[in-house]
C-alpha atoms as a PDB file:
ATOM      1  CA  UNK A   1      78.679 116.349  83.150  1.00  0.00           C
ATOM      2  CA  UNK A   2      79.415 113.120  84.564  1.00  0.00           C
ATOM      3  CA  UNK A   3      80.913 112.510  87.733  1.00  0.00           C
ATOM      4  CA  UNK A   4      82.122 109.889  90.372  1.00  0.00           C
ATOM      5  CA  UNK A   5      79.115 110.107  92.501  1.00  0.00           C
ATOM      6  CA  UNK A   6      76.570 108.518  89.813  1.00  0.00           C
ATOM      7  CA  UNK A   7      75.413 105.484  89.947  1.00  0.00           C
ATOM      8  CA  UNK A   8      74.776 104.173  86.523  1.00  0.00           C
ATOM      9  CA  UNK A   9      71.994 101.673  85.474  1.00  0.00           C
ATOM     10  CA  UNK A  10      71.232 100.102  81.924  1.00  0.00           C
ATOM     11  CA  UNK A  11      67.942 100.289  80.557  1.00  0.00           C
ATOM     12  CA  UNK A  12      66.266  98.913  77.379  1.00  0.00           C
ATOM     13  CA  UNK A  13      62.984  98.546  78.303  1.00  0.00           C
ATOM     14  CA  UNK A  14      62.865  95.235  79.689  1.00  0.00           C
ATOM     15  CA  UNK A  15      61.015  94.202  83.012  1.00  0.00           C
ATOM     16  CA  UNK A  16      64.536  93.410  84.473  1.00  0.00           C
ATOM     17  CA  UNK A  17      65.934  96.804  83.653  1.00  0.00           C
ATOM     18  CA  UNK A  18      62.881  98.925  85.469  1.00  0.00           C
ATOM     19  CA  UNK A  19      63.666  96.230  88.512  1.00  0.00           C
ATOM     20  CA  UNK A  20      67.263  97.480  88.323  1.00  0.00           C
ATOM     21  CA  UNK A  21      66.318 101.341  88.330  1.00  0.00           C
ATOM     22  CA  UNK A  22      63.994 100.815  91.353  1.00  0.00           C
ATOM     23  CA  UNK A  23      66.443  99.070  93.507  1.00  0.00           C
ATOM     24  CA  UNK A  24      69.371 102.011  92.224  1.00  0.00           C
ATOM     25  CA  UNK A  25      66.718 104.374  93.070  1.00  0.00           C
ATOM     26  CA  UNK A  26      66.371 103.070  96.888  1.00  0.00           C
ATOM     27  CA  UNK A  27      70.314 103.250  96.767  1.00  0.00           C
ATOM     28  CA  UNK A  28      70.348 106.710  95.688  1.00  0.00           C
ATOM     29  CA  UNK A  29      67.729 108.335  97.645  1.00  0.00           C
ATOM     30  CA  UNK A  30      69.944 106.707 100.857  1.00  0.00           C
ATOM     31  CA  UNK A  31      73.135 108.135  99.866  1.00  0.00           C
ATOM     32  CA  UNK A  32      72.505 111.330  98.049  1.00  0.00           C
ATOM     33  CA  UNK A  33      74.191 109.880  94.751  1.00  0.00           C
ATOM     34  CA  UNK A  34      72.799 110.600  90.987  1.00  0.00           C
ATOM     35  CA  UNK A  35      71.852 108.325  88.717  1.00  0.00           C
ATOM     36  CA  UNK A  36      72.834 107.770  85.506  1.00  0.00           C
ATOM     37  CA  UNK A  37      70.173 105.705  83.106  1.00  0.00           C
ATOM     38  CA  UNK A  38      72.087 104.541  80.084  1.00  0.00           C
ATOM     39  CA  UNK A  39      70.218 103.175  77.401  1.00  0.00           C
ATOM     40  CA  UNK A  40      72.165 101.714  74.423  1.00  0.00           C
ATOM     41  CA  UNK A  41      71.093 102.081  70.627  1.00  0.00           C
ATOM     42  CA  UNK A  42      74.218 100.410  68.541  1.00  0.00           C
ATOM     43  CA  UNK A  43      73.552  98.498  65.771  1.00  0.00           C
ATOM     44  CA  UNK A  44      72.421  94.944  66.561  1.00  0.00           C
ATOM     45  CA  UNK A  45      72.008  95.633  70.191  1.00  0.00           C
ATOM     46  CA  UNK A  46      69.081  98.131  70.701  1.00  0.00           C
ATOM     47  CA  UNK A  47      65.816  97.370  72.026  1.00  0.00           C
ATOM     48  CA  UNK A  48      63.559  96.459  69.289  1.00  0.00           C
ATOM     49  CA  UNK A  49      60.900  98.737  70.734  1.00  0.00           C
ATOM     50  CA  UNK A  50      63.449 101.484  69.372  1.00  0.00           C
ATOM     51  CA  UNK A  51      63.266 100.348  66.062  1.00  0.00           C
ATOM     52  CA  UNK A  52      59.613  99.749  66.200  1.00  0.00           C
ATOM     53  CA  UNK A  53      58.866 103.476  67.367  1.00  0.00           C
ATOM     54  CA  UNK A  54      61.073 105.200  65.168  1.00  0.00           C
ATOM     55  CA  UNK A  55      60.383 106.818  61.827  1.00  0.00           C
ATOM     56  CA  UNK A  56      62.973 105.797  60.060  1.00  0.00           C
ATOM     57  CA  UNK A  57      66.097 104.353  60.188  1.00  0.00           C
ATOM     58  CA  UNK A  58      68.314 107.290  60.148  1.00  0.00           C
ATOM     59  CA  UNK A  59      70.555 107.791  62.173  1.00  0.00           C
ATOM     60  CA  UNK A  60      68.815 110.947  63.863  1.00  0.00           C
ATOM     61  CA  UNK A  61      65.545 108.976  63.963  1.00  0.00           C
ATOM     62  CA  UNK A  62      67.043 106.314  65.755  1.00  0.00           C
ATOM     63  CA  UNK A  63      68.405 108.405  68.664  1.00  0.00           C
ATOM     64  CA  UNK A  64      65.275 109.937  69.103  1.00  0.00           C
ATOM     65  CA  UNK A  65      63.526 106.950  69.487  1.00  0.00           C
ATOM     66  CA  UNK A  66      66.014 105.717  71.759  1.00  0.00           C
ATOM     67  CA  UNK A  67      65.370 108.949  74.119  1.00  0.00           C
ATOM     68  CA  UNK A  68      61.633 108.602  73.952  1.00  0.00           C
ATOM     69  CA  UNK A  69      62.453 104.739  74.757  1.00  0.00           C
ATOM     70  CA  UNK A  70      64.866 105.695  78.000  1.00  0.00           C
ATOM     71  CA  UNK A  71      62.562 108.523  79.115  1.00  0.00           C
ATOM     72  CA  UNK A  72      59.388 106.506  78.969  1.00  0.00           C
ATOM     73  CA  UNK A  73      61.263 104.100  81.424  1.00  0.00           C
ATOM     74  CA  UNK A  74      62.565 106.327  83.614  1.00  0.00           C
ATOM     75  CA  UNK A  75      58.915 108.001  83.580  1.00  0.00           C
ATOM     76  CA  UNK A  76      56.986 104.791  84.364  1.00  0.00           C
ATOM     77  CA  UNK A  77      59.611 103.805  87.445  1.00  0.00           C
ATOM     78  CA  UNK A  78      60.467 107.373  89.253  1.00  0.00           C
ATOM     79  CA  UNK A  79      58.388 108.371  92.025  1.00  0.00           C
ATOM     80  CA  UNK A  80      58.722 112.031  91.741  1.00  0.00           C
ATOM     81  CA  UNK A  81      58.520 112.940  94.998  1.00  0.00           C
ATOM     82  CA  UNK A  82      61.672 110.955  95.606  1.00  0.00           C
ATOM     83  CA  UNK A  83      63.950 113.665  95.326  1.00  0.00           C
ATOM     84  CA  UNK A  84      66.313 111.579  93.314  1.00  0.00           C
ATOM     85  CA  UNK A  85      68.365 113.428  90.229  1.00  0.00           C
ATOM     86  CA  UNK A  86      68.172 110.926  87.268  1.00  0.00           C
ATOM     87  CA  UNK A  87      70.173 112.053  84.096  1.00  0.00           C
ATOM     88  CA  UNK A  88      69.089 109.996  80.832  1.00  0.00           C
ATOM     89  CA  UNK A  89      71.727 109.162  78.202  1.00  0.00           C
ATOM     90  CA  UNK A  90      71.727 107.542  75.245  1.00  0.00           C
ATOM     91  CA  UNK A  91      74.739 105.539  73.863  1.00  0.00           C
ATOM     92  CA  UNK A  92      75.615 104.724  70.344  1.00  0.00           C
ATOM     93  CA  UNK A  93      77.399 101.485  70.934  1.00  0.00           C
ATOM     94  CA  UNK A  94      76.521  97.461  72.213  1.00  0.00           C
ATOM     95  CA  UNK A  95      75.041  97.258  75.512  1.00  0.00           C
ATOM     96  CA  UNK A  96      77.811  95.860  77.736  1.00  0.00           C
ATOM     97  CA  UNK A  97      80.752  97.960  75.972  1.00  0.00           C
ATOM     98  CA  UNK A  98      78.439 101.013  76.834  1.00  0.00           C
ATOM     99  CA  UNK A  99      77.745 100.385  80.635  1.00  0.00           C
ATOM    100  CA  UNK A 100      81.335  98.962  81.220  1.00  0.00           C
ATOM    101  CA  UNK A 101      82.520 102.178  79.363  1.00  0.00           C
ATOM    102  CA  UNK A 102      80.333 104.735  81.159  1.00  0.00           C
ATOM    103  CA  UNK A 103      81.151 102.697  84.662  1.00  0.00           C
ATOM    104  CA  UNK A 104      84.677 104.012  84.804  1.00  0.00           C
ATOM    105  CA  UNK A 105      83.834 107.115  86.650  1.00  0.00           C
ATOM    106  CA  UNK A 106      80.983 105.991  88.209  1.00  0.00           C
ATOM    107  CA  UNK A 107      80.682 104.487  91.698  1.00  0.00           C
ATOM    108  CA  UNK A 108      78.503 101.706  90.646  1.00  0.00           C
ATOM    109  CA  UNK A 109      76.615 100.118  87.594  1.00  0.00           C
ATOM    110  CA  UNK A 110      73.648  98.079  88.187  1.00  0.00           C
ATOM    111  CA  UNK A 111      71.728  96.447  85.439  1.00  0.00           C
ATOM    112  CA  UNK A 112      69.308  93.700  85.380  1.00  0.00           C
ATOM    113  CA  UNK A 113      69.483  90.179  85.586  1.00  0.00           C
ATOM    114  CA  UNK A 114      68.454  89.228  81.735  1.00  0.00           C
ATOM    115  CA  UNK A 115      67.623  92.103  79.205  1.00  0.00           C
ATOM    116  CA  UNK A 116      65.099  92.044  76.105  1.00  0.00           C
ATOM    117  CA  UNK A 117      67.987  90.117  73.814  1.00  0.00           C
ATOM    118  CA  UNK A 118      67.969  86.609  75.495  1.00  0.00           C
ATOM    119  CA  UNK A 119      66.967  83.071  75.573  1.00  0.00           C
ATOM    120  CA  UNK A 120      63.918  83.067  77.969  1.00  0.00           C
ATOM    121  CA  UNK A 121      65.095  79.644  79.543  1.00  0.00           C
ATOM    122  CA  UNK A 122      68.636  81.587  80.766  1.00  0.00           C
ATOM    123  CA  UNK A 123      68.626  82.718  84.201  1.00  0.00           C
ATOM    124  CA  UNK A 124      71.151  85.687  84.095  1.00  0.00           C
ATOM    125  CA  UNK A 125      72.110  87.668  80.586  1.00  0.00           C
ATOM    126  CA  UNK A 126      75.380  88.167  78.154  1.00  0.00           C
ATOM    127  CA  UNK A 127      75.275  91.910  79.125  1.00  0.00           C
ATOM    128  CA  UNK A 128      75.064  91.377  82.634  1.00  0.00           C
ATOM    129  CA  UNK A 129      77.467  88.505  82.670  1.00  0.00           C
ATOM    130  CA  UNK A 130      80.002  90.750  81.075  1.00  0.00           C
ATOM    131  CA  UNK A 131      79.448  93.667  83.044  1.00  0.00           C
ATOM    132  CA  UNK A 132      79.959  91.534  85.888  1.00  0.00           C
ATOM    133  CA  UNK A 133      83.358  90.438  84.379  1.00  0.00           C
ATOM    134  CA  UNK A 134      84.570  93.657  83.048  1.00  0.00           C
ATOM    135  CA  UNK A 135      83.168  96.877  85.003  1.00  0.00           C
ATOM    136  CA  UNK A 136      85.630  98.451  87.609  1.00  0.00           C
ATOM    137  CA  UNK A 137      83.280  98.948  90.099  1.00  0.00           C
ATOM    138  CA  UNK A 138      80.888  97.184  92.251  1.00  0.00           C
ATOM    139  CA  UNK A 139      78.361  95.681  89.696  1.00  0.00           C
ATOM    140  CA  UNK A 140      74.653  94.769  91.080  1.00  0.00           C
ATOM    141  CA  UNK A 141      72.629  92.700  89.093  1.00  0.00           C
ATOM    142  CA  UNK A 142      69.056  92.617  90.077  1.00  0.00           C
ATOM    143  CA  UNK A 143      66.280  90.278  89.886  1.00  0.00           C
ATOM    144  CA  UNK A 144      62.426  90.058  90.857  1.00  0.00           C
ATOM    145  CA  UNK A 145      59.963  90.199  92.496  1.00  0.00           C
ATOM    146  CA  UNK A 146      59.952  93.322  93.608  1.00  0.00           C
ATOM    147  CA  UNK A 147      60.592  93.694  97.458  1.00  0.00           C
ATOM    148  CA  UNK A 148      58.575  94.343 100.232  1.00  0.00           C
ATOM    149  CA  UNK A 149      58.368  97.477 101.778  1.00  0.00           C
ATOM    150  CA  UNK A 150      60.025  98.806 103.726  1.00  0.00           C
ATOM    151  CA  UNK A 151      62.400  95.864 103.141  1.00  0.00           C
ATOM    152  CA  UNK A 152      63.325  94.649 106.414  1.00  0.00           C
ATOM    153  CA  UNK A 153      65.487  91.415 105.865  1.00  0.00           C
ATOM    154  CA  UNK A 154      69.006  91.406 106.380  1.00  0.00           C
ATOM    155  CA  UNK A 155      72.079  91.730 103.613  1.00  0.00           C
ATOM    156  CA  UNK A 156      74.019  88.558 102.916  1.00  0.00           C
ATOM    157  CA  UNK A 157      77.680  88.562 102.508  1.00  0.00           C
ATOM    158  CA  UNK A 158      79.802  85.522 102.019  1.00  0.00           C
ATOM    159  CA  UNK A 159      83.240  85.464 103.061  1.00  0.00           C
ATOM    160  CA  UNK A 160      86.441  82.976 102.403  1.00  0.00           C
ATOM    161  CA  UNK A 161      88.999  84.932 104.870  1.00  0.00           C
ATOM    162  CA  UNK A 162      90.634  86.255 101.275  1.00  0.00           C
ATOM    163  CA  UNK A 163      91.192  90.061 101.270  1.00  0.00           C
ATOM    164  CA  UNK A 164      88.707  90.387  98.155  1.00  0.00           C
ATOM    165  CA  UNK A 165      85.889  89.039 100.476  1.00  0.00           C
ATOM    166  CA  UNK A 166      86.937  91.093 102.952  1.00  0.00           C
ATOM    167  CA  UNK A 167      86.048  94.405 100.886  1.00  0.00           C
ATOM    168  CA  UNK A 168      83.025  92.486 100.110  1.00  0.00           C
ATOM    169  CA  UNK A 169      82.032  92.418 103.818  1.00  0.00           C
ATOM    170  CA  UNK A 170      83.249  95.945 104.724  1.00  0.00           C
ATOM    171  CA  UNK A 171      80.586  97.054 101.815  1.00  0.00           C
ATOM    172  CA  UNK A 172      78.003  94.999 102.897  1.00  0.00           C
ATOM    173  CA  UNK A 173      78.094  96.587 106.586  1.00  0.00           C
ATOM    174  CA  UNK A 174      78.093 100.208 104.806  1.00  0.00           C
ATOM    175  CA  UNK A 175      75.006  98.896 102.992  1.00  0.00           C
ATOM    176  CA  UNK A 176      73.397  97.261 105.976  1.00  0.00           C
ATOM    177  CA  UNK A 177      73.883 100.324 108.145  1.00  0.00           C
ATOM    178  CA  UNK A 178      72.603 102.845 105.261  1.00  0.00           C
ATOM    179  CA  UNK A 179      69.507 100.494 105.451  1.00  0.00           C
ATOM    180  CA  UNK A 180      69.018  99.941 108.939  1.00  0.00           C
ATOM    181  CA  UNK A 181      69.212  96.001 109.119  1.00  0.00           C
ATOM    182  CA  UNK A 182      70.730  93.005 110.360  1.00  0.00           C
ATOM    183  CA  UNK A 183      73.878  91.970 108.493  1.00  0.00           C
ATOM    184  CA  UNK A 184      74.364  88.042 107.826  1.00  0.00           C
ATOM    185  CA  UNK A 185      78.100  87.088 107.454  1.00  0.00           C
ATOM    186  CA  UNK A 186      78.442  83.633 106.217  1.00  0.00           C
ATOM    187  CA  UNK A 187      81.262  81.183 105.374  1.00  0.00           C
ATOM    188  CA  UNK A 188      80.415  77.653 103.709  1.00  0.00           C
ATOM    189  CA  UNK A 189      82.497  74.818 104.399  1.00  0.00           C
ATOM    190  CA  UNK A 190      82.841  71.381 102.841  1.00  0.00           C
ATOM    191  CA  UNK A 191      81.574  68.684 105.572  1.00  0.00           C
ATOM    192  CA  UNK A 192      83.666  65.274 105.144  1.00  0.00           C
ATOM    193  CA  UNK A 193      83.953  64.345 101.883  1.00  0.00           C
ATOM    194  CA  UNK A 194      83.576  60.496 101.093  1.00  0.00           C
ATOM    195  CA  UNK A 195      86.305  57.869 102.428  1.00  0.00           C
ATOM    196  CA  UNK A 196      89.012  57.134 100.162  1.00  0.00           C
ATOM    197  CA  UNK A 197      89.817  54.030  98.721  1.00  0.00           C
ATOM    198  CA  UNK A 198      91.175  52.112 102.333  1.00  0.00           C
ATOM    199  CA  UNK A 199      87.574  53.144 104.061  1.00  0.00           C
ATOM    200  CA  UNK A 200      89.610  56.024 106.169  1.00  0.00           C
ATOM    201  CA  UNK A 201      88.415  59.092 106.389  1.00  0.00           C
ATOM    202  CA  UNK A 202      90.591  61.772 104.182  1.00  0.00           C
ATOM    203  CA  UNK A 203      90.167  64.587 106.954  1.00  0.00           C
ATOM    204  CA  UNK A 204      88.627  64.991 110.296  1.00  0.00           C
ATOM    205  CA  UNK A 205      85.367  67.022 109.612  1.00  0.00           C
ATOM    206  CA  UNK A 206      85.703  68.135 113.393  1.00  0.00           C
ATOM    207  CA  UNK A 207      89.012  69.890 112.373  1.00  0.00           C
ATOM    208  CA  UNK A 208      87.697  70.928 109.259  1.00  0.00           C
ATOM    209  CA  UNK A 209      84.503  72.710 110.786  1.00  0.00           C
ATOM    210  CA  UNK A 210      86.736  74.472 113.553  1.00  0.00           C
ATOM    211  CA  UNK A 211      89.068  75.570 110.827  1.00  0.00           C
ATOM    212  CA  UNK A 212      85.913  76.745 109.101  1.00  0.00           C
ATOM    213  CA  UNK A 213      85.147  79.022 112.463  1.00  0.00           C
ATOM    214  CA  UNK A 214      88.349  80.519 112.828  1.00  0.00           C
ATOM    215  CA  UNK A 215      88.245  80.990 109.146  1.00  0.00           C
ATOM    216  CA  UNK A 216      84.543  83.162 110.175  1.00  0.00           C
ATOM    217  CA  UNK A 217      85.297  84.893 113.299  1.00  0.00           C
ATOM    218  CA  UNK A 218      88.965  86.364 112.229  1.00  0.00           C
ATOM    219  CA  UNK A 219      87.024  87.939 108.994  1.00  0.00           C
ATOM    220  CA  UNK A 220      84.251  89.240 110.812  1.00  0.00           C
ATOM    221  CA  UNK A 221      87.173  90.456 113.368  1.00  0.00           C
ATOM    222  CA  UNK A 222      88.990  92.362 110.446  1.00  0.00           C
ATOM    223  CA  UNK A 223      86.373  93.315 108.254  1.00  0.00           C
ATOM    224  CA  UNK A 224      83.933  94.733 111.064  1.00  0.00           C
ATOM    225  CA  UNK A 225      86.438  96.269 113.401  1.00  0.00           C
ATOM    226  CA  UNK A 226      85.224  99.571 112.794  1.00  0.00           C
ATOM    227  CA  UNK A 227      81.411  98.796 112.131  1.00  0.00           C
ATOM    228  CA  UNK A 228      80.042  98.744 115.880  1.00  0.00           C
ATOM    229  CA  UNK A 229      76.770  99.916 115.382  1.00  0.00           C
ATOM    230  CA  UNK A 230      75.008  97.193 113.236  1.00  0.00           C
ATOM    231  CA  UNK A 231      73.731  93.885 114.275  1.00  0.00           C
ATOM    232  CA  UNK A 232      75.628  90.997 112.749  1.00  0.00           C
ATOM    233  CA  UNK A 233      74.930  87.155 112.965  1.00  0.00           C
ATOM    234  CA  UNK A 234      77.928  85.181 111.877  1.00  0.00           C
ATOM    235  CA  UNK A 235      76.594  81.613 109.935  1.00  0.00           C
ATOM    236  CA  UNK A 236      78.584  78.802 108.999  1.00  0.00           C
ATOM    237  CA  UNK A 237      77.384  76.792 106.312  1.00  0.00           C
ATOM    238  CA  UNK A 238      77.586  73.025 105.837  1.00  0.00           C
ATOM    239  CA  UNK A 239      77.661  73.100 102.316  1.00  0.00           C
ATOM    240  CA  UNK A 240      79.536  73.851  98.811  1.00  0.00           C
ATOM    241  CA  UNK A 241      79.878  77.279  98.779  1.00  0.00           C
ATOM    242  CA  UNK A 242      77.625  78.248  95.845  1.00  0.00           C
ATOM    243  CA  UNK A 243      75.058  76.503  97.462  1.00  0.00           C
ATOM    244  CA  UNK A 244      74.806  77.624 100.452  1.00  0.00           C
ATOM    245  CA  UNK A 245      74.947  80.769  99.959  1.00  0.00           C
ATOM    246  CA  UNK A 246      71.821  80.737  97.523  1.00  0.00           C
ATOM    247  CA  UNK A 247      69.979  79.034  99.499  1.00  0.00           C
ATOM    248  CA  UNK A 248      70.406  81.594 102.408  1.00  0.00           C
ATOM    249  CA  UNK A 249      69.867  84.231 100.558  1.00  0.00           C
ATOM    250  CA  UNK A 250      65.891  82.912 100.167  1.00  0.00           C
ATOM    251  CA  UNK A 251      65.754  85.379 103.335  1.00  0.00           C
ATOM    252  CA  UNK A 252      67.835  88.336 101.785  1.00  0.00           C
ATOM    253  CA  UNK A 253      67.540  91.852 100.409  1.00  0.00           C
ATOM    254  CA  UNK A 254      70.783  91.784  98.807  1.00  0.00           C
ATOM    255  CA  UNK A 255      73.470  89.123  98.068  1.00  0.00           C
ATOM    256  CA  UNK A 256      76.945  90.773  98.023  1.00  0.00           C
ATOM    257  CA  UNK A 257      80.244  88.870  97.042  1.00  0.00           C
ATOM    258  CA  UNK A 258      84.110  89.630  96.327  1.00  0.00           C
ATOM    259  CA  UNK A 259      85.307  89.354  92.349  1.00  0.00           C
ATOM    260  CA  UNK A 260      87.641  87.199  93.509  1.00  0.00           C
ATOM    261  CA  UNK A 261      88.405  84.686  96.590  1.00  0.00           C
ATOM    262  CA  UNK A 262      90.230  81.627  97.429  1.00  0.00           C
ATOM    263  CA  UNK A 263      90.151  78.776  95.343  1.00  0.00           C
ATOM    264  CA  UNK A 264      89.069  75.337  96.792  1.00  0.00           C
ATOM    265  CA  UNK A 265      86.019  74.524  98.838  1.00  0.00           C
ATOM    266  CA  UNK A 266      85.691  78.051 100.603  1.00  0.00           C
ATOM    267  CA  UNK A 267      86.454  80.049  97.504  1.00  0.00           C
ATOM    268  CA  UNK A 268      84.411  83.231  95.831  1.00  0.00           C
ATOM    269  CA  UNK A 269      85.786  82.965  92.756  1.00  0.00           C
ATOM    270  CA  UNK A 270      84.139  84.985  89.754  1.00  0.00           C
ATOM    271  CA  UNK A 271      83.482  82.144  87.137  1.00  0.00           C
ATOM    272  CA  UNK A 272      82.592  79.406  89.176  1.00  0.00           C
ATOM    273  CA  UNK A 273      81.162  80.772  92.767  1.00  0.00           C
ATOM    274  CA  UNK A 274      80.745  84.199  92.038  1.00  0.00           C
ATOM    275  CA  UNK A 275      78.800  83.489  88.842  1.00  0.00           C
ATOM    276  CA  UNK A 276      77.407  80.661  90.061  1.00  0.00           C
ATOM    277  CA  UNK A 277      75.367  83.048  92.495  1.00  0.00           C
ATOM    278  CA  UNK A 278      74.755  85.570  90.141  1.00  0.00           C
ATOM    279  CA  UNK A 279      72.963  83.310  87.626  1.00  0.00           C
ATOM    280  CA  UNK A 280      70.804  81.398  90.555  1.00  0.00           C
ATOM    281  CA  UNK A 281      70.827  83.968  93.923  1.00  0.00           C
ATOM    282  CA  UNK A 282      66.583  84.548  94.220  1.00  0.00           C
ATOM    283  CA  UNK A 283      67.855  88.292  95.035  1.00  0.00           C
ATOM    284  CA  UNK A 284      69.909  90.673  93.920  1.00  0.00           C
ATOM    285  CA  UNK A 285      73.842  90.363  94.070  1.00  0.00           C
ATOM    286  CA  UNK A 286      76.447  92.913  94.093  1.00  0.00           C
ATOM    287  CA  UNK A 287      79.752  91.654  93.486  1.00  0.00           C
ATOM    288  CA  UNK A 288      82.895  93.960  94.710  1.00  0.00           C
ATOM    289  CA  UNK A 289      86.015  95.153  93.197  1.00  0.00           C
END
């Protein structure tokens, strides 16, 4: 029986996909939460490896194959001393309308960056992509390499000062403390922008940056109120917000974001920012509801 303490991961057999179950198991062997590896067999959007494997292409055949497919994965990635409870299940429908579905009573859904159906040039997947859109929960999408361990660098948040990043930065501390390292809060802000026609300048980039560091301390101020016991370092960021916060997070575990922030120069906004960083971030990203 499914419940609200599972995290749920896709799987079909892909690099990415093991990637993602490794990082949800580190997750769930912190907080005590089940996993829930869903692997998806619909017409058109199973693994191949399914097909490949199975007898026939009866229906029965089929989910069997899927099954030996999901549990061979699980197999290759669990440690089993980990003490982690992993419950496989198999889904007769496309990939992202599977995960999004089975996210609805979970308390996450992480899946990998690109799956086996994709162009090998693109950097981030239609099934993540969606999930990322759709799921109504906190959606990590992971990517290689594989982290060292233990994993000591910090988790990234960016923040805008809108109430969506602020959720974003109250989860990142939760995840930072369940970890045991440094949290990096960071806002980017637009330097001067070019004069306009007359040769003046259109703002004053020393208002602009102090604006930028009010912007910083009073969401670090509301978000962390209550989170004494980590260490934060508050960064601003001299740069377009997408940017900057990719480049920073060279020197991160974990990327995290809110769905939505304020539009303009500071803004987290899923579509531009938010999948901006989700396509290019060199770790993984969690974006919040």
């Amino acid at each position: 029986m499914e419940t609200t303490s599972d995290i749920v991961v896709g799987i079909d057999a892909s690099a990415d996909a093991e990637l993602a179950l490794r990082w949800t198991l580190v997750h769930a062997a912190l907080t005590g939460a089940r996993i829930r590896a869903v692997l998806a067999w619909g017409s058109g959007g199973r693994p191949r490896v399914v097909d490949d494997i199975s007898p026939s292409i009866g229906v029965d055949d089929l989910e069997r194959a899927a099954m030996q497919v999901l549990h061979d994965a699980v197999r290759r990635t669990h440690p089993c001393d980990l003490g982690v409870d992993v419950v496989e299940r198999t889904v007769y429908d496309a990939p992202s309308d599977a995960l999004v579905e089975e996210s609805r009573d979970a308390l996450m859904l992480v899946v990998g960056a690109r799956g086996l159906a994709r162009m090998r040039r693109t950097f981030v997947g239609s099934v993540s992509a969606r999930c990322v859109q759709e799921a109504p929960v906190p959606v990590v999408v992971v990517r290689g390499p594989a982290p060292p361990q233990p994993d000591r660098r910090p988790i990234l948040v960016g923040v805008d000062g809108s109430a969506p990043s602020l959720t974003a930065l109250r989860w990142a501390a939760a995840e930072a403390r369940m970890r045991h390292v440094p949290l990096l809060v960071s806002h980017c802000w637009q330097p001067q922008p070019p004069p306009n026609a007359a040769g003046l300048p259109l703002f004053d980039e020393a208002e602009l940056e102090k604006a930028a560091g009010i912007t910083l301390d009073t969401a670090v101020e509301q978000g962390l109120a209550r989170n004494p016991d980590i260490a934060v370092e508050a960064t601003l960021v001299a740069a377009a917000a997408a940017y900057g916060l990719i480049v920073a997070a060279r020197a991160a575990q974990l990327l995290v974001v809110g769905a939505r922030g304020h539009g303009g120069f500071g803004g987290l906004l899923l579509g531009s920012v938010g999948h901006q960083v989700v396509t290019h971030a060199p770790c993984p990203v969690a974006v919040i509801r």
